[in-house]
N, C-alpha and C. Protein backbone atom coordinates (compact mmCIF):
# COMPACT_ATOMS: atom_id res chain seq x y z
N UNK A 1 0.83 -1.17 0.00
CA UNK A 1 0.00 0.00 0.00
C UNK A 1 0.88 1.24 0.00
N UNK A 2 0.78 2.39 -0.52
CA UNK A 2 1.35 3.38 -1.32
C UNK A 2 0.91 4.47 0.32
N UNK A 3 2.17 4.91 0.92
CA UNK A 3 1.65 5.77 2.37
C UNK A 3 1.23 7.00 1.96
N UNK A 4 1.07 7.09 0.34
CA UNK A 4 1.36 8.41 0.37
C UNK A 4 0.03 8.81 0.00
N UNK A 5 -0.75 8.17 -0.42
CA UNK A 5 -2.09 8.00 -0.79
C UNK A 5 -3.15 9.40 0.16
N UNK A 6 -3.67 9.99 -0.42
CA UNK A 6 -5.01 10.14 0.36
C UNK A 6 -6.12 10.04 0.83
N UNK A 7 -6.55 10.37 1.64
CA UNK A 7 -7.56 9.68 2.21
C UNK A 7 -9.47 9.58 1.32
N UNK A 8 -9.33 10.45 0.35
CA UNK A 8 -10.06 10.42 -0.72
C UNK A 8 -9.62 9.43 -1.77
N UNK A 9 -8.51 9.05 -2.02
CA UNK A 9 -8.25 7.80 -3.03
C UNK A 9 -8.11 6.81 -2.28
N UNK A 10 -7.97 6.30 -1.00
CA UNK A 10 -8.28 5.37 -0.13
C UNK A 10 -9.60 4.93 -0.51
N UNK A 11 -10.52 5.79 0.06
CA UNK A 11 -11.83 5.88 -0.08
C UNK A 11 -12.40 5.28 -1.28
N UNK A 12 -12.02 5.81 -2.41
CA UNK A 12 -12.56 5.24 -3.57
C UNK A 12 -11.57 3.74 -4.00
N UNK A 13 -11.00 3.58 -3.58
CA UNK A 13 -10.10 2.19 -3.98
C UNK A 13 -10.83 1.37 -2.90
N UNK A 14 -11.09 1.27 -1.39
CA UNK A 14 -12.29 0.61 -0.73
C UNK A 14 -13.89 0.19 -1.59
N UNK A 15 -14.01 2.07 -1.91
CA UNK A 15 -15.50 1.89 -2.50
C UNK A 15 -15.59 0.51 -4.14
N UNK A 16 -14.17 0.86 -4.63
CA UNK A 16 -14.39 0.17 -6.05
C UNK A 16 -13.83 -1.47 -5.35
N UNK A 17 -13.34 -1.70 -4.26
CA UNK A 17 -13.56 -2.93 -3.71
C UNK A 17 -14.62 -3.73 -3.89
N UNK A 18 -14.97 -3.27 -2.83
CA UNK A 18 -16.51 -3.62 -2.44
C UNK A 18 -17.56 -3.63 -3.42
N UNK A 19 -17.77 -2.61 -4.21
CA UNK A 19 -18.43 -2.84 -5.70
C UNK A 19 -17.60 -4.43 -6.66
N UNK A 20 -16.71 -4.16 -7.00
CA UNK A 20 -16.02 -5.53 -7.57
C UNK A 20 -16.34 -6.95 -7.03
N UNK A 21 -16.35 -6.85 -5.54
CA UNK A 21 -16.44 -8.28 -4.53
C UNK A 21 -18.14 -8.47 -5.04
N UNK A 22 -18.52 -7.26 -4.88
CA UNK A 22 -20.36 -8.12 -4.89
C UNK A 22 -20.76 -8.16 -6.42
N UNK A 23 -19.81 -7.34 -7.42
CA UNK A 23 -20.26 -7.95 -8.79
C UNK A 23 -20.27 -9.44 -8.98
N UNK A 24 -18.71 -9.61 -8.53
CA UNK A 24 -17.94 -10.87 -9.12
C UNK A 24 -18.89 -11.96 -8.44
N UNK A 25 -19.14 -12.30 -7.19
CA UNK A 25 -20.00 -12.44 -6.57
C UNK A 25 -21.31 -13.12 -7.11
N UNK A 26 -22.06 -11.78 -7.15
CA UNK A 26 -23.62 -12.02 -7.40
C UNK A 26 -23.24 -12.62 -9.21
N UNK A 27 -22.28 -12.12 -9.72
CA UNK A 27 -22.10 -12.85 -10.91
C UNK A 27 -22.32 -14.33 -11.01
N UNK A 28 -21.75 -14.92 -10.11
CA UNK A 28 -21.95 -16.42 -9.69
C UNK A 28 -23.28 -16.87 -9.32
N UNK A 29 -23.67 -16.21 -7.96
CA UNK A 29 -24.91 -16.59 -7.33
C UNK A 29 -26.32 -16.22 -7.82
N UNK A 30 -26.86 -15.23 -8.87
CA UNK A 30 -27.26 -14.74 -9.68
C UNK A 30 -28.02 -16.17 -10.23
N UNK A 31 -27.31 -16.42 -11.32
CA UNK A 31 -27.52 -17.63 -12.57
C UNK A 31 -27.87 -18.92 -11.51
N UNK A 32 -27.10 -19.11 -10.33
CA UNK A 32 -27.58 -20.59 -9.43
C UNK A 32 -28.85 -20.18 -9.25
N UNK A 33 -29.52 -19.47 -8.36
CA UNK A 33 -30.84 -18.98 -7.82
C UNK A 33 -31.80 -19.17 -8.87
N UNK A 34 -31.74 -18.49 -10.04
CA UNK A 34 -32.33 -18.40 -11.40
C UNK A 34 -32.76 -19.85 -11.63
N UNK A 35 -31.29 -20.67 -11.82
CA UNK A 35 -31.59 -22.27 -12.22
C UNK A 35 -32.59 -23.26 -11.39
N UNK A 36 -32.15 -22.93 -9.83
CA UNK A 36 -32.48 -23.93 -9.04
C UNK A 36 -34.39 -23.41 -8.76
N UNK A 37 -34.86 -22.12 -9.45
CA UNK A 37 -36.32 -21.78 -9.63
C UNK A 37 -36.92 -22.06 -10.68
N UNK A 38 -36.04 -21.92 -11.35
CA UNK A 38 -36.35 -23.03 -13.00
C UNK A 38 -36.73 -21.81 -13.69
N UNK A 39 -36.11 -20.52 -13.49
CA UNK A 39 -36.56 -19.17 -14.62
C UNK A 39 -35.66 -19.17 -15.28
N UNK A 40 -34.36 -19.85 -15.60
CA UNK A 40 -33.72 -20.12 -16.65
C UNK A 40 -33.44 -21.83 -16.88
N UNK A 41 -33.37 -21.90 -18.28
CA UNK A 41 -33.45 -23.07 -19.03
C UNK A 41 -31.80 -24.04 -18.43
N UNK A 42 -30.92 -23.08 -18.54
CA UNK A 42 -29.24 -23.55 -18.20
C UNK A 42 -29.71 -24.61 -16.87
N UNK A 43 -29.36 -25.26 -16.56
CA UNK A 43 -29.24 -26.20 -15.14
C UNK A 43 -27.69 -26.07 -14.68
N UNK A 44 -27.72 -25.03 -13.69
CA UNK A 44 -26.35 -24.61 -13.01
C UNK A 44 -26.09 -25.18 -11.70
N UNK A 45 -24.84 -26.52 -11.65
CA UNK A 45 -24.99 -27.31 -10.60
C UNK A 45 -24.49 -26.32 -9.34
N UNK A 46 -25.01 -27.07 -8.32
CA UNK A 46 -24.46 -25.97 -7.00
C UNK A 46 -23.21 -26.14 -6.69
N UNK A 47 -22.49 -26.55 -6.96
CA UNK A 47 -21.34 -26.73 -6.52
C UNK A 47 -20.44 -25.69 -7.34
N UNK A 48 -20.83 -25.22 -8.31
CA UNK A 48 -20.45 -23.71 -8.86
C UNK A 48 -20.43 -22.30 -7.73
N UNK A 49 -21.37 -22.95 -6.76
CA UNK A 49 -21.64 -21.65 -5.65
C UNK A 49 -20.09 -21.39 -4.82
N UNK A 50 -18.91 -22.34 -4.80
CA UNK A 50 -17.83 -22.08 -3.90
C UNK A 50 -17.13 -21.34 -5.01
N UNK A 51 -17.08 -20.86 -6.19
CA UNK A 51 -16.56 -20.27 -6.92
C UNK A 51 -17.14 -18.77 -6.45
N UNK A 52 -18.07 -18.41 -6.30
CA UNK A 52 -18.40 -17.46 -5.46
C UNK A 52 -17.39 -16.91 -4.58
N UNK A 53 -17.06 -17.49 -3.91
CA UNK A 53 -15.86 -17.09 -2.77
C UNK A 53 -14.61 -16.57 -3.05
N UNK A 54 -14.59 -16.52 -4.28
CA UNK A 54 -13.38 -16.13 -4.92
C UNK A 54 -13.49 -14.37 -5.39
N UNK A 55 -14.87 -14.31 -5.31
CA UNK A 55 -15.05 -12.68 -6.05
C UNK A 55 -14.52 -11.70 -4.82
N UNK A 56 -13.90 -11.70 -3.81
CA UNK A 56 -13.21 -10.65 -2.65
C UNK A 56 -11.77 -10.77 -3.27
N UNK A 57 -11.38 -12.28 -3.33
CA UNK A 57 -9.45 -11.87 -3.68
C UNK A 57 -9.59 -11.62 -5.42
N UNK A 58 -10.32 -12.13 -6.20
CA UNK A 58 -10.75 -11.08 -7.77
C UNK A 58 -10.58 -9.74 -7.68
N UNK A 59 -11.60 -9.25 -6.77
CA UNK A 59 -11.70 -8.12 -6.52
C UNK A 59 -10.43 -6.99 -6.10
N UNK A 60 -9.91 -7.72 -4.88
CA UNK A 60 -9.04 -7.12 -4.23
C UNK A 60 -7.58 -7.32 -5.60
N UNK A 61 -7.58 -7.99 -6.19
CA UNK A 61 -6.30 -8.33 -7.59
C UNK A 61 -6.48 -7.18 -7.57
N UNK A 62 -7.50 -7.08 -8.58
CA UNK A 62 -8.03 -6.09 -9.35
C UNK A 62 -7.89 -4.77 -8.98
N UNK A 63 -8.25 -4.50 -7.75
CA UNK A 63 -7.96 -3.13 -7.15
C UNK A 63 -6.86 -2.91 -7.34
N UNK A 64 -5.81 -3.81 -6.33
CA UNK A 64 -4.62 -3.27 -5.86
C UNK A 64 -3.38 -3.74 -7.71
N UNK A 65 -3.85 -4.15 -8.85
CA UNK A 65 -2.97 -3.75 -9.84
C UNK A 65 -3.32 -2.44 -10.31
N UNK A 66 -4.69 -1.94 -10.29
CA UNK A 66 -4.59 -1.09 -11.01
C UNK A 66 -4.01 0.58 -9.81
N UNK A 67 -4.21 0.13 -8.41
CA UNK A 67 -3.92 1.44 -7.60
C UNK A 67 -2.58 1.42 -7.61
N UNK A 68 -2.09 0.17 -7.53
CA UNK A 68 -0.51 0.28 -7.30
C UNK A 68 0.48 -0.16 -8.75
N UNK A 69 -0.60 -0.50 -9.59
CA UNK A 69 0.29 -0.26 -10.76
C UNK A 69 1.07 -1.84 -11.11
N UNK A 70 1.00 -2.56 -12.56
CA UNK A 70 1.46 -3.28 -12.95
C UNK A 70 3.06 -3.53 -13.23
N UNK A 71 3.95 -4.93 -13.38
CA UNK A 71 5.05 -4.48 -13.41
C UNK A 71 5.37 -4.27 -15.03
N UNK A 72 6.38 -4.00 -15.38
CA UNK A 72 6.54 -2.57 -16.62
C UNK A 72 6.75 -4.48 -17.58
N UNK A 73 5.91 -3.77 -18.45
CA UNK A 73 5.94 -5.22 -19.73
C UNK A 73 4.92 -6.16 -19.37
N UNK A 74 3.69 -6.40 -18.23
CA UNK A 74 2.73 -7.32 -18.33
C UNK A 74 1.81 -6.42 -19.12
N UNK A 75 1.32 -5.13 -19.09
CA UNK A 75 0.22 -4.49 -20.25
C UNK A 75 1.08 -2.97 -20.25
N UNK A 76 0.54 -2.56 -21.02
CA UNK A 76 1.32 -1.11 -21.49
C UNK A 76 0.70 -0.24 -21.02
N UNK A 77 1.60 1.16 -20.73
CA UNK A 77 1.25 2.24 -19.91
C UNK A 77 -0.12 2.35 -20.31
N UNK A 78 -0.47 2.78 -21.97
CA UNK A 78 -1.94 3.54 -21.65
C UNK A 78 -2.89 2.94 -21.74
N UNK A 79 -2.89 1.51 -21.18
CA UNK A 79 -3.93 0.10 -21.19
C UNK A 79 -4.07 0.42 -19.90
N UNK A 80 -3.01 0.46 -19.01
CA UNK A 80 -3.10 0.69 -17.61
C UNK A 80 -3.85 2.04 -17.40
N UNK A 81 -3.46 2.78 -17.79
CA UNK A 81 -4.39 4.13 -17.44
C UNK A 81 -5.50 4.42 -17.69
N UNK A 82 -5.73 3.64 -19.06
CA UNK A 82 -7.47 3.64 -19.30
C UNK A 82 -8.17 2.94 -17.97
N UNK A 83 -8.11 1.63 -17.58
CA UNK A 83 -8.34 0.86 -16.30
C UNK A 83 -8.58 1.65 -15.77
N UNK A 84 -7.35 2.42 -14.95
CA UNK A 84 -7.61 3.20 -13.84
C UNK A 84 -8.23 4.67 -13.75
N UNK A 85 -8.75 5.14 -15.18
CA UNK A 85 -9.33 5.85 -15.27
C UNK A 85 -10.48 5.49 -15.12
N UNK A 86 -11.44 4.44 -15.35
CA UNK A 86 -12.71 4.28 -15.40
C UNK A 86 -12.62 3.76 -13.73
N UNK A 87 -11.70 2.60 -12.95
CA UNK A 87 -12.06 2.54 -11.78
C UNK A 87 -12.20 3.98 -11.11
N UNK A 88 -11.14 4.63 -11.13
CA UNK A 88 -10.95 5.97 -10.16
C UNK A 88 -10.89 6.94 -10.86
């Protein structure tokens, strides 16, 4: 974590957390609920639901490459900045 940060880009790197964790999330649990009521045709076994658990450290990736920045040669500067322009 970057000390130098303020407490307004704190804020929004939390806020785009927490938005990410319950996309990634309800992304999963979403389509099970749907199946197991029978309002969609797909038959989505439950055991897809522990994949769920994964949308907080997704999330948290996600945050902390784009706040703290990729290392130089996995994507290019202004790939990276578009990202972090639309998160923050």
């Amino acid at each position: 974590m970057n000390p130098f940060l303020t407490p307004s880009r704190r804020r929004r790197e939390l806020i785009a957390f927490f938005l990410l964790a319950h996309a990634f999330l309800w992304a999963v649990e979403i389509p099970i609920a749907l199946s197991q009521r029978g309002l969609i045709a797909v038959r989505v076994p439950l055991a897809v639901h522990y994949i769920a658990s994964f949308g907080p450290f997704l999330a948290a990736l996600v945050v902390t490459l784009v706040a703290e920045g990729l290392p130089v040669g996995v994507v290019g500067v202004r790939s990276q900045r578009a990202v972090a322009q639309i998160l923050f």
